[in-house]
Each structure stands twice: as C-alpha cells, then as structure tokens.
N, C-alpha and C. Protein backbone atom coordinates (compact mmCIF):
# COMPACT_ATOMS: atom_id res chain seq x y z
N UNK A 1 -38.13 -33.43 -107.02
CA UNK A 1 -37.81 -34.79 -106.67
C UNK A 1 -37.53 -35.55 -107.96
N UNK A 2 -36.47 -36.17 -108.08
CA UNK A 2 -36.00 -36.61 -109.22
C UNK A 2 -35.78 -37.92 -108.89
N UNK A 3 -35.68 -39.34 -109.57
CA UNK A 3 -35.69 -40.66 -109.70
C UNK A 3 -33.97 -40.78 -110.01
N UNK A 4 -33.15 -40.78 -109.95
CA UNK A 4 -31.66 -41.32 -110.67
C UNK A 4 -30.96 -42.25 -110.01
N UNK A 5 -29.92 -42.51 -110.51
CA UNK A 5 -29.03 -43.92 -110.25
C UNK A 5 -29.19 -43.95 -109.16
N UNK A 6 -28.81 -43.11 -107.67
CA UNK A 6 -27.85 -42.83 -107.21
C UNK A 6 -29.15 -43.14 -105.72
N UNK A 7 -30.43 -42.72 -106.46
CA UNK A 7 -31.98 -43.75 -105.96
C UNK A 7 -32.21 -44.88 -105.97
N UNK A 8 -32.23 -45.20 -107.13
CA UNK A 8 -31.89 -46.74 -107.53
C UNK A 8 -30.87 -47.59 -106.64
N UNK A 9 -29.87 -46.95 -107.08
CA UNK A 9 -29.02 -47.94 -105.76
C UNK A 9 -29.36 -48.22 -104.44
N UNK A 10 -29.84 -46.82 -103.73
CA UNK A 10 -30.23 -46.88 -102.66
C UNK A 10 -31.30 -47.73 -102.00
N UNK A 11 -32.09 -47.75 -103.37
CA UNK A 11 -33.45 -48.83 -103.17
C UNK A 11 -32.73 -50.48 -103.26
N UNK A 12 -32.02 -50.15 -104.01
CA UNK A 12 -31.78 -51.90 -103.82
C UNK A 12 -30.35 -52.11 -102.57
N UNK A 13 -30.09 -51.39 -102.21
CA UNK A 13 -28.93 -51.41 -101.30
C UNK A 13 -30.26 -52.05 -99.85
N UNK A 14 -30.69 -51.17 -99.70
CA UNK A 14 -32.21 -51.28 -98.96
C UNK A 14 -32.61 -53.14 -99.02
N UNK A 15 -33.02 -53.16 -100.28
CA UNK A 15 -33.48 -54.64 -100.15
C UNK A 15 -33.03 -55.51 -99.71
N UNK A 16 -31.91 -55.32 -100.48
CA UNK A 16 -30.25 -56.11 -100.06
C UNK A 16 -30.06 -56.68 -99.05
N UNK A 17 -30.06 -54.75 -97.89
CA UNK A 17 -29.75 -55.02 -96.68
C UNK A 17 -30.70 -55.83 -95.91
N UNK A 18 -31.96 -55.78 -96.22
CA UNK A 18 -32.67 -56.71 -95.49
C UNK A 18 -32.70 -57.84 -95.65
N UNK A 19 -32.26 -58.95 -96.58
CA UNK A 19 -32.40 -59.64 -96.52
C UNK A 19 -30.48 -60.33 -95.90
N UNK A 20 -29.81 -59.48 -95.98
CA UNK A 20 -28.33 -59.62 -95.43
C UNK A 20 -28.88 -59.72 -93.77
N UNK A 21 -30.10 -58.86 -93.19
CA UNK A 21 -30.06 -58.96 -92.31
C UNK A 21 -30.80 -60.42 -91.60
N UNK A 22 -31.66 -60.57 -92.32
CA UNK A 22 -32.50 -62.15 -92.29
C UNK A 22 -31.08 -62.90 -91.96
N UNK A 23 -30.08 -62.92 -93.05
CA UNK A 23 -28.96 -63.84 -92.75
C UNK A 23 -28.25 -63.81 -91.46
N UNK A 24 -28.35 -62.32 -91.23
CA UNK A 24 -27.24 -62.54 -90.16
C UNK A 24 -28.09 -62.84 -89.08
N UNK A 25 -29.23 -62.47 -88.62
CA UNK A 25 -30.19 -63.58 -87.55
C UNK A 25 -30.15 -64.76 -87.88
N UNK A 26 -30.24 -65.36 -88.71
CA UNK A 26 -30.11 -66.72 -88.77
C UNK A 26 -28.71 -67.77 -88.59
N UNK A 27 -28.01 -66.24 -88.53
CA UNK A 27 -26.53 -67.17 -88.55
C UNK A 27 -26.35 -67.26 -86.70
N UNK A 28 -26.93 -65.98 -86.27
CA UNK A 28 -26.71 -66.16 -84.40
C UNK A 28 -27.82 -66.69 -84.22
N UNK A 29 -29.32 -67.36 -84.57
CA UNK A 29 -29.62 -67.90 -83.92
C UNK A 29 -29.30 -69.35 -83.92
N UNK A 30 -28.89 -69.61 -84.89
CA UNK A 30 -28.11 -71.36 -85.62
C UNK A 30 -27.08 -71.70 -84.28
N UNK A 31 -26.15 -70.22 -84.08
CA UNK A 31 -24.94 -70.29 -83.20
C UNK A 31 -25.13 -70.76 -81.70
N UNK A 32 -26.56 -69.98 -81.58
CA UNK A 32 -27.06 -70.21 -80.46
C UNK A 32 -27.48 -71.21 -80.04
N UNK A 33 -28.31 -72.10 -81.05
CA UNK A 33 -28.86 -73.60 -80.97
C UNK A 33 -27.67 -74.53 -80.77
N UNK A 34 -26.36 -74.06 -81.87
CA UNK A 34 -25.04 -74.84 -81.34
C UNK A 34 -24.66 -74.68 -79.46
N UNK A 35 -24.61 -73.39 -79.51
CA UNK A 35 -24.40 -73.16 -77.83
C UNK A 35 -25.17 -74.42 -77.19
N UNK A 36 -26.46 -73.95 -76.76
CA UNK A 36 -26.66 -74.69 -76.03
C UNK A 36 -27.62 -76.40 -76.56
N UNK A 37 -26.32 -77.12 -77.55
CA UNK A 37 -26.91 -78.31 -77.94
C UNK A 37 -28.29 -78.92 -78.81
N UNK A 38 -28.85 -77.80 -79.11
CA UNK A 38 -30.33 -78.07 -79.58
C UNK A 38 -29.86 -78.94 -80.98
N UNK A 39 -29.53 -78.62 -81.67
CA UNK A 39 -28.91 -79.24 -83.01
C UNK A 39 -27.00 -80.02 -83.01
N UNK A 40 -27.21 -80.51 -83.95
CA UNK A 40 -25.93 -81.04 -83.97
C UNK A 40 -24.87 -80.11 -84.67
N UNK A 41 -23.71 -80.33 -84.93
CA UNK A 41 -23.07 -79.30 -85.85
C UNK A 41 -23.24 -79.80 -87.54
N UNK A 42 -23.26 -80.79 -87.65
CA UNK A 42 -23.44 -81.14 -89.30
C UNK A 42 -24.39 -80.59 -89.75
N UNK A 43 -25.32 -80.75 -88.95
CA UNK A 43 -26.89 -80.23 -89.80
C UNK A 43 -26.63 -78.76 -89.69
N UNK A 44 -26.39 -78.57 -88.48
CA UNK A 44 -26.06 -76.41 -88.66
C UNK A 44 -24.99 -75.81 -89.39
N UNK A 45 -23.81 -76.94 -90.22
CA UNK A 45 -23.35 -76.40 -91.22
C UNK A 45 -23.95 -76.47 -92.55
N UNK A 46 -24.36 -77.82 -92.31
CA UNK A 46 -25.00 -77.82 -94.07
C UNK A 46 -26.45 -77.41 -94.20
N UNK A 47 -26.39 -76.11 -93.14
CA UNK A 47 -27.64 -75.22 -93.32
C UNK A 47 -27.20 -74.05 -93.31
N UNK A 48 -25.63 -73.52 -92.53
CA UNK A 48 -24.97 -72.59 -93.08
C UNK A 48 -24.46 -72.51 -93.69
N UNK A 49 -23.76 -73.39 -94.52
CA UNK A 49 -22.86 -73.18 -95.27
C UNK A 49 -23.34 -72.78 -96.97
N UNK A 50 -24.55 -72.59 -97.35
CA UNK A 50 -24.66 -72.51 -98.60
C UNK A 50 -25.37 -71.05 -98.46
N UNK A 51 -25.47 -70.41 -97.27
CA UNK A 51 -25.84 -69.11 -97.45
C UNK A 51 -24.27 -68.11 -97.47
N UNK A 52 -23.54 -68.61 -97.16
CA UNK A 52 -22.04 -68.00 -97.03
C UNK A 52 -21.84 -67.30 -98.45
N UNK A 53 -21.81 -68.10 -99.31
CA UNK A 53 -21.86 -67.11 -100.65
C UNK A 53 -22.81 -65.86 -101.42
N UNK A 54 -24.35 -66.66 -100.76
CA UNK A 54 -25.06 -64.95 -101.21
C UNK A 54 -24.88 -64.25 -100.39
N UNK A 55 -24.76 -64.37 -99.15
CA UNK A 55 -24.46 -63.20 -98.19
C UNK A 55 -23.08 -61.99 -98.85
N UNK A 56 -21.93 -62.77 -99.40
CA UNK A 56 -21.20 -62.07 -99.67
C UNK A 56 -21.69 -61.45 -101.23
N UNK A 57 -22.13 -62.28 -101.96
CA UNK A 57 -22.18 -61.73 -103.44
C UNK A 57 -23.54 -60.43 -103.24
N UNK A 58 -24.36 -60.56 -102.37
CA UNK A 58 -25.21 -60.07 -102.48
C UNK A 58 -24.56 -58.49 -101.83
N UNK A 59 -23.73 -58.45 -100.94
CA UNK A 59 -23.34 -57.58 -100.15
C UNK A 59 -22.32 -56.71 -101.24
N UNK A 60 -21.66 -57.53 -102.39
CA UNK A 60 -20.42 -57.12 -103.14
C UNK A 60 -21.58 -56.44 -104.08
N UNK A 61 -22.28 -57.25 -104.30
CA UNK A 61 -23.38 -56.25 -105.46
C UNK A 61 -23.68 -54.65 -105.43
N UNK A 62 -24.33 -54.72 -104.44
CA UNK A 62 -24.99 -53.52 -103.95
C UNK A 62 -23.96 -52.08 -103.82
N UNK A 63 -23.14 -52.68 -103.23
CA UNK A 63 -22.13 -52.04 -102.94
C UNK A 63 -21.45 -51.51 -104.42
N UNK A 64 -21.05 -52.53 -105.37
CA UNK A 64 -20.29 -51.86 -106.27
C UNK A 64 -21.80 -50.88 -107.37
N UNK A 65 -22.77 -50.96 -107.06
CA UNK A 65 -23.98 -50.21 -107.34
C UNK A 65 -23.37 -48.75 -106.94
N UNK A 66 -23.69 -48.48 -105.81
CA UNK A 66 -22.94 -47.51 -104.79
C UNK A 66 -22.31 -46.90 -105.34
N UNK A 67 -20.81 -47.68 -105.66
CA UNK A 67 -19.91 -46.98 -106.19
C UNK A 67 -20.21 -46.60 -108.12
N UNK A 68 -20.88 -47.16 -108.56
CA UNK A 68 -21.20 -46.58 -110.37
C UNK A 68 -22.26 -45.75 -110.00
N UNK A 69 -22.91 -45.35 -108.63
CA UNK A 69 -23.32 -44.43 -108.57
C UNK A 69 -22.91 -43.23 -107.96
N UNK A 70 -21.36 -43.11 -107.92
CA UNK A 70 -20.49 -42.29 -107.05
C UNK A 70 -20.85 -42.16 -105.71
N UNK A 71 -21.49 -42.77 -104.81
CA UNK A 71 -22.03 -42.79 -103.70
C UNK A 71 -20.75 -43.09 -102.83
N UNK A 72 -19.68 -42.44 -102.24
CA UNK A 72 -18.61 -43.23 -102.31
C UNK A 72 -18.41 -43.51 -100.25
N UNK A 73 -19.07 -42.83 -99.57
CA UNK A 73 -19.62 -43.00 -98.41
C UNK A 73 -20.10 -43.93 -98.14
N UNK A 74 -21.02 -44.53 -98.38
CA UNK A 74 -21.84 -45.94 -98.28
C UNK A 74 -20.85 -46.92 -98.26
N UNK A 75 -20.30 -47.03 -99.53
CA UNK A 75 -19.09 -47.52 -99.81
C UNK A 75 -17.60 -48.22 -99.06
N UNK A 76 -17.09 -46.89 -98.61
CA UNK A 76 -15.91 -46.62 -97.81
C UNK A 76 -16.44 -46.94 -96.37
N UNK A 77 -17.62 -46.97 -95.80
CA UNK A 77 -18.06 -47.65 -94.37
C UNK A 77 -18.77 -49.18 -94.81
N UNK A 78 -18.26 -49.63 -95.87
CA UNK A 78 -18.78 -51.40 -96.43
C UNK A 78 -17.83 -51.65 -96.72
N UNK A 79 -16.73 -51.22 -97.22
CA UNK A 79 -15.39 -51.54 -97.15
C UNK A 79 -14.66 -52.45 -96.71
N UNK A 80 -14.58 -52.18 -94.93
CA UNK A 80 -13.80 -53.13 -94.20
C UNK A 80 -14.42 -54.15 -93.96
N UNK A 81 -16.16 -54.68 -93.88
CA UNK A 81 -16.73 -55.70 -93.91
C UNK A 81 -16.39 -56.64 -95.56
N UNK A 82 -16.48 -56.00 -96.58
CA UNK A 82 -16.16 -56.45 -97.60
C UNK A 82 -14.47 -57.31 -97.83
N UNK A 83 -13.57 -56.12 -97.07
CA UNK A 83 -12.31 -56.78 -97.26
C UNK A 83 -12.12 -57.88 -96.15
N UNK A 84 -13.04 -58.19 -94.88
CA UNK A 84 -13.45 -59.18 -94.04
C UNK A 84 -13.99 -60.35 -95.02
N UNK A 85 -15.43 -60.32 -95.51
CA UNK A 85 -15.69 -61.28 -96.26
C UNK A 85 -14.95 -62.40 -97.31
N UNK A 86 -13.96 -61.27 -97.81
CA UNK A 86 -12.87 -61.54 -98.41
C UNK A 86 -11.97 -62.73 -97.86
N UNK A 87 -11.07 -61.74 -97.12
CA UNK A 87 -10.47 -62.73 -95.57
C UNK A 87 -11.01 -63.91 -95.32
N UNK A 88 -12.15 -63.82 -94.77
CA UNK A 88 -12.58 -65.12 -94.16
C UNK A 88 -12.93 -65.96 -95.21
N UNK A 89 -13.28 -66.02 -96.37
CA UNK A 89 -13.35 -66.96 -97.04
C UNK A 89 -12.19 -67.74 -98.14
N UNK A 90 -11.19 -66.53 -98.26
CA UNK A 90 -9.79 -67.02 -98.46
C UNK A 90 -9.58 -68.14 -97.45
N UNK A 91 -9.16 -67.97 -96.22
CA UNK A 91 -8.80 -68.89 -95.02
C UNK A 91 -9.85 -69.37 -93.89
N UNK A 92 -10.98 -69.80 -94.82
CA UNK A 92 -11.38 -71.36 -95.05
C UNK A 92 -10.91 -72.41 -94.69
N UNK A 93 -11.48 -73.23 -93.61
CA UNK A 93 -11.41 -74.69 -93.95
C UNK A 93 -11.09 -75.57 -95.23
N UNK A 94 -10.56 -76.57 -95.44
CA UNK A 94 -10.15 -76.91 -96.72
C UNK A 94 -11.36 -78.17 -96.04
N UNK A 95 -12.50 -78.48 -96.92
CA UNK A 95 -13.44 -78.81 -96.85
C UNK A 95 -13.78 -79.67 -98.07
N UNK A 96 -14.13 -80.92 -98.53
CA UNK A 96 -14.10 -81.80 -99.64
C UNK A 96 -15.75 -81.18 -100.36
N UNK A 97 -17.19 -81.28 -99.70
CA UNK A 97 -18.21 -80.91 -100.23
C UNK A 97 -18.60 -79.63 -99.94
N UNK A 98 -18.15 -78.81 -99.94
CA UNK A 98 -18.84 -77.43 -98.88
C UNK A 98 -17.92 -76.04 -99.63
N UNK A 99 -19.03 -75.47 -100.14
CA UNK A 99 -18.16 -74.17 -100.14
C UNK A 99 -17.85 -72.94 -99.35
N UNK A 100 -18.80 -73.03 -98.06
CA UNK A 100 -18.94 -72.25 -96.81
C UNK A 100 -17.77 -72.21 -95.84
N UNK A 101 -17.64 -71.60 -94.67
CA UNK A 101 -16.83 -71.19 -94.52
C UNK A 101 -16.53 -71.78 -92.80
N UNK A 102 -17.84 -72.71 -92.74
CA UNK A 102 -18.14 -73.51 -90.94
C UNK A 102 -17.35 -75.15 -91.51
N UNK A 103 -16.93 -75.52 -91.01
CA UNK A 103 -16.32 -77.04 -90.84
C UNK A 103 -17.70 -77.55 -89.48
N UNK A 104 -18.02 -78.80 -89.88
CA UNK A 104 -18.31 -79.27 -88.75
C UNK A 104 -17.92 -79.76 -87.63
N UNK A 105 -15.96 -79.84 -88.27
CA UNK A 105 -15.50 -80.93 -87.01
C UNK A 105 -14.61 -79.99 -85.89
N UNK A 106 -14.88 -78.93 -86.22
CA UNK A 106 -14.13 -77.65 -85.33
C UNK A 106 -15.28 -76.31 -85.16
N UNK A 107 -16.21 -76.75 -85.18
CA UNK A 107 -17.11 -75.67 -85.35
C UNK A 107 -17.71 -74.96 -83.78
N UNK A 108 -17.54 -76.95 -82.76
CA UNK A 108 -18.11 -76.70 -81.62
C UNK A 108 -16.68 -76.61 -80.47
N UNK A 109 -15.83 -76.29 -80.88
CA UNK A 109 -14.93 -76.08 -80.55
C UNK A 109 -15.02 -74.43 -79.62
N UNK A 110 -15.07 -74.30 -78.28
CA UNK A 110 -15.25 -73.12 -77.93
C UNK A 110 -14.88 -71.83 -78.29
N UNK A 111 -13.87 -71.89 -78.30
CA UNK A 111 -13.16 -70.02 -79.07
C UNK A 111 -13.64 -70.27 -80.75
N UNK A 112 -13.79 -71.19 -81.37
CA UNK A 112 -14.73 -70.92 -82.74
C UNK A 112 -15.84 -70.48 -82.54
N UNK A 113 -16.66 -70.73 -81.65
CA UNK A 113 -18.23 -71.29 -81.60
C UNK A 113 -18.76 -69.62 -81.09
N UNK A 114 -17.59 -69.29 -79.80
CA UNK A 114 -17.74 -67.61 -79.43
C UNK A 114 -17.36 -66.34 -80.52
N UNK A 115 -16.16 -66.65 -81.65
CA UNK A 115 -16.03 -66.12 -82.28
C UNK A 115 -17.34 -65.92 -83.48
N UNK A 116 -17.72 -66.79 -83.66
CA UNK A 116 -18.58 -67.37 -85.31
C UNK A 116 -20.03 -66.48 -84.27
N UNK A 117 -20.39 -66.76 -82.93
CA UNK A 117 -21.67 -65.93 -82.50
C UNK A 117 -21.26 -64.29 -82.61
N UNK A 118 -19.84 -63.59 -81.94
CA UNK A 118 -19.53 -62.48 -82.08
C UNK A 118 -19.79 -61.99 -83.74
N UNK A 119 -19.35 -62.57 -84.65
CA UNK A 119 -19.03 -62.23 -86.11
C UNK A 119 -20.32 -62.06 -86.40
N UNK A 120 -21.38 -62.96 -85.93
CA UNK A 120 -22.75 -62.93 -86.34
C UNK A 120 -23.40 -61.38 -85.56
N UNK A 121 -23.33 -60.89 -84.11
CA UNK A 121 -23.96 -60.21 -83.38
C UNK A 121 -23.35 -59.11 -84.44
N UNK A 122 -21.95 -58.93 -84.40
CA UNK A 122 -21.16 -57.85 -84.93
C UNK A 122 -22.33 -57.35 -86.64
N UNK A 123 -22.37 -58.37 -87.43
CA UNK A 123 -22.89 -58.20 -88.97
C UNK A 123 -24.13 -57.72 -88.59
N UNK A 124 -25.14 -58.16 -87.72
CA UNK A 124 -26.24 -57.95 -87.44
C UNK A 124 -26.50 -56.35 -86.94
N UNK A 125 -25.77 -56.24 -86.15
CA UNK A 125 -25.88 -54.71 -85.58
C UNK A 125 -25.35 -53.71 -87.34
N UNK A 126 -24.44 -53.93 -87.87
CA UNK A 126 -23.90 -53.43 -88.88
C UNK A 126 -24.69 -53.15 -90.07
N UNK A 127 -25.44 -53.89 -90.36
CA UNK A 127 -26.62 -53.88 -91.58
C UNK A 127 -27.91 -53.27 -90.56
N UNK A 128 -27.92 -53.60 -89.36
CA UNK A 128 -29.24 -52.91 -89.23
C UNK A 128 -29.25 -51.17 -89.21
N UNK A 129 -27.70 -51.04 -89.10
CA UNK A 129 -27.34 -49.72 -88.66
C UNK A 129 -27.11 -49.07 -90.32
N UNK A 130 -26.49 -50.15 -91.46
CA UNK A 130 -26.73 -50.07 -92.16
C UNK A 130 -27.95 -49.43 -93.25
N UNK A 131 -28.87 -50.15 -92.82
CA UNK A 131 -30.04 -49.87 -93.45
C UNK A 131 -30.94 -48.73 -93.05
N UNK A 132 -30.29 -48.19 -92.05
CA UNK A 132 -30.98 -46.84 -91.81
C UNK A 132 -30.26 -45.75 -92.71
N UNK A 133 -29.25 -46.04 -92.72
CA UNK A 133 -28.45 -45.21 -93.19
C UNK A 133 -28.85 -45.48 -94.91
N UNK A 134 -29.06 -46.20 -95.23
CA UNK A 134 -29.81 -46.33 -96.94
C UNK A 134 -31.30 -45.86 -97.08
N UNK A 135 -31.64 -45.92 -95.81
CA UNK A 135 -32.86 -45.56 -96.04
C UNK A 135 -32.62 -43.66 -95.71
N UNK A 136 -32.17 -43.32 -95.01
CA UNK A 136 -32.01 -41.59 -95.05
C UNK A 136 -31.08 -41.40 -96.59
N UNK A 137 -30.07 -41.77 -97.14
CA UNK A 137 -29.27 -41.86 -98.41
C UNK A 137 -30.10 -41.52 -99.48
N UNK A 138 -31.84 -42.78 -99.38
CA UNK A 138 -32.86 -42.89 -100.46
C UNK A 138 -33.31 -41.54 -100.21
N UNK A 139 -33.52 -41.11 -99.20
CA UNK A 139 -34.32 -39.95 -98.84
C UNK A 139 -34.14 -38.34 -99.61
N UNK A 140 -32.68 -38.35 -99.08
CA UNK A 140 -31.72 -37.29 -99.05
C UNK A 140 -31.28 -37.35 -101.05
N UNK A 141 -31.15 -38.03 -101.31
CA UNK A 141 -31.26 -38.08 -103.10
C UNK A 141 -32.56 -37.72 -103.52
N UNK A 142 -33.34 -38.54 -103.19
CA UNK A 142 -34.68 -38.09 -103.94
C UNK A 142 -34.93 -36.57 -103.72
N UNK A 143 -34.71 -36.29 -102.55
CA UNK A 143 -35.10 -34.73 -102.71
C UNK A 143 -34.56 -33.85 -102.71
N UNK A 144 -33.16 -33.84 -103.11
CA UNK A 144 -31.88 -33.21 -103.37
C UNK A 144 -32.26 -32.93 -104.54
C-alpha cells in the first residue's frame, strides 16, 4: 500500500465532492422554498449567488488535480459538467452587483424556476454518484 499523487487527489476530490454536494442541496432546497413561496427571490439570490463561484472553482480544482495525476477517467466523466459550468456562467444575466448566475427579476419565472430545480436535482445525483466513485478510485490506488 503506497501513499502517491494519484491518493492524494483522490482524497481531496472526496472532500471537494462533499462539500459540492452540501451546495447542490442547498441550491434545490432554496429552489424549492422559491416553488412554493416560503422566501422571496432577492433574498434566495443573494444567498445563491455568491456560492456560484466556489462551486465551480472548487469543482475546476480537484479535477485539474486528477488530471496532474494522470487520472484521466475521473476527469473525462467531469468534463461535460465542467464545460456546463463554463456555459452557464458565460450566459449570465448581465447583473450590476452579483457575480452569480440567478437574476432576481426572472428567477420566479416558471420554465427558469423548473429548469434552475432540474440543474440542481441533476448536480446532486452527479456528485453523489460522484463521490462513490472517488471513494472506490482512493481505494483501488492505495492498494494497487
């Protein structure tokens, strides 16, 4: 059993993912409180909107870990979420204080409001499915 990069990554890909996953519950249950009225939309953007950037930087991190650890699997299935993250924050709201990626004044807008809960269910299932898969990765290195 040997300790190397390729562990290392895996351990923090791991951490990563859990706390990517904290985000993405918090982003469908926020969606959900929008659904059915509990909160307003201002306050549920300018409570989403400043996690929009670690979610992605934290997700770009790990990942390019991955890859300086030739791990290139992990990788190539984080990929299309990555070139998503991308996407969606290119075409952005043009927004005066906010660097996130929710507008408040179109947020409760129905086909946003179903999309922004789908995007959330979708990330959520993805990292949790994710993180199993880092956690057998950690496994399968260490005792390789």
């Amino acid at each position: 059993m040997v300790f190397n990069f390729a562990a290392f990554s895996y351990i923090i890909a791991l951490i990563a993912d859990a706390f990517l996953i904290f985000f993405s519950l918090f982003h469908v249950i926020a969606f959900d409180e929008l659904k059915t009225d509990y909160k307003n939309p201002i306050d549920q953007c300018n409570a989403l909107n400043p996690l929009v950037l670690p979610e992605y930087i934290v997700h770009l991190i790990f990942n390019l870990l991955l890859v300086f650890s030739r791990e290139w699997l992990p990788f190539l299935l984080n990929l299309p979420l990555i070139l998503y993250h991308i996407h969606r924050y290119r075409t952005r709201p043009v927004m005066s204080s906010y660097m996130g990626i929710y507008d408040p004044t179109s947020i409760m807008n129905a086909d946003q409001l179903t999309l922004c809960q789908r995007e959330g269910w979708i990330k959520l299932a993805f990292y949790l499915i994710s993180f199993f898969y880092y956690l057998y990765g950690m496994i399968y290195v260490l005792i390789a």
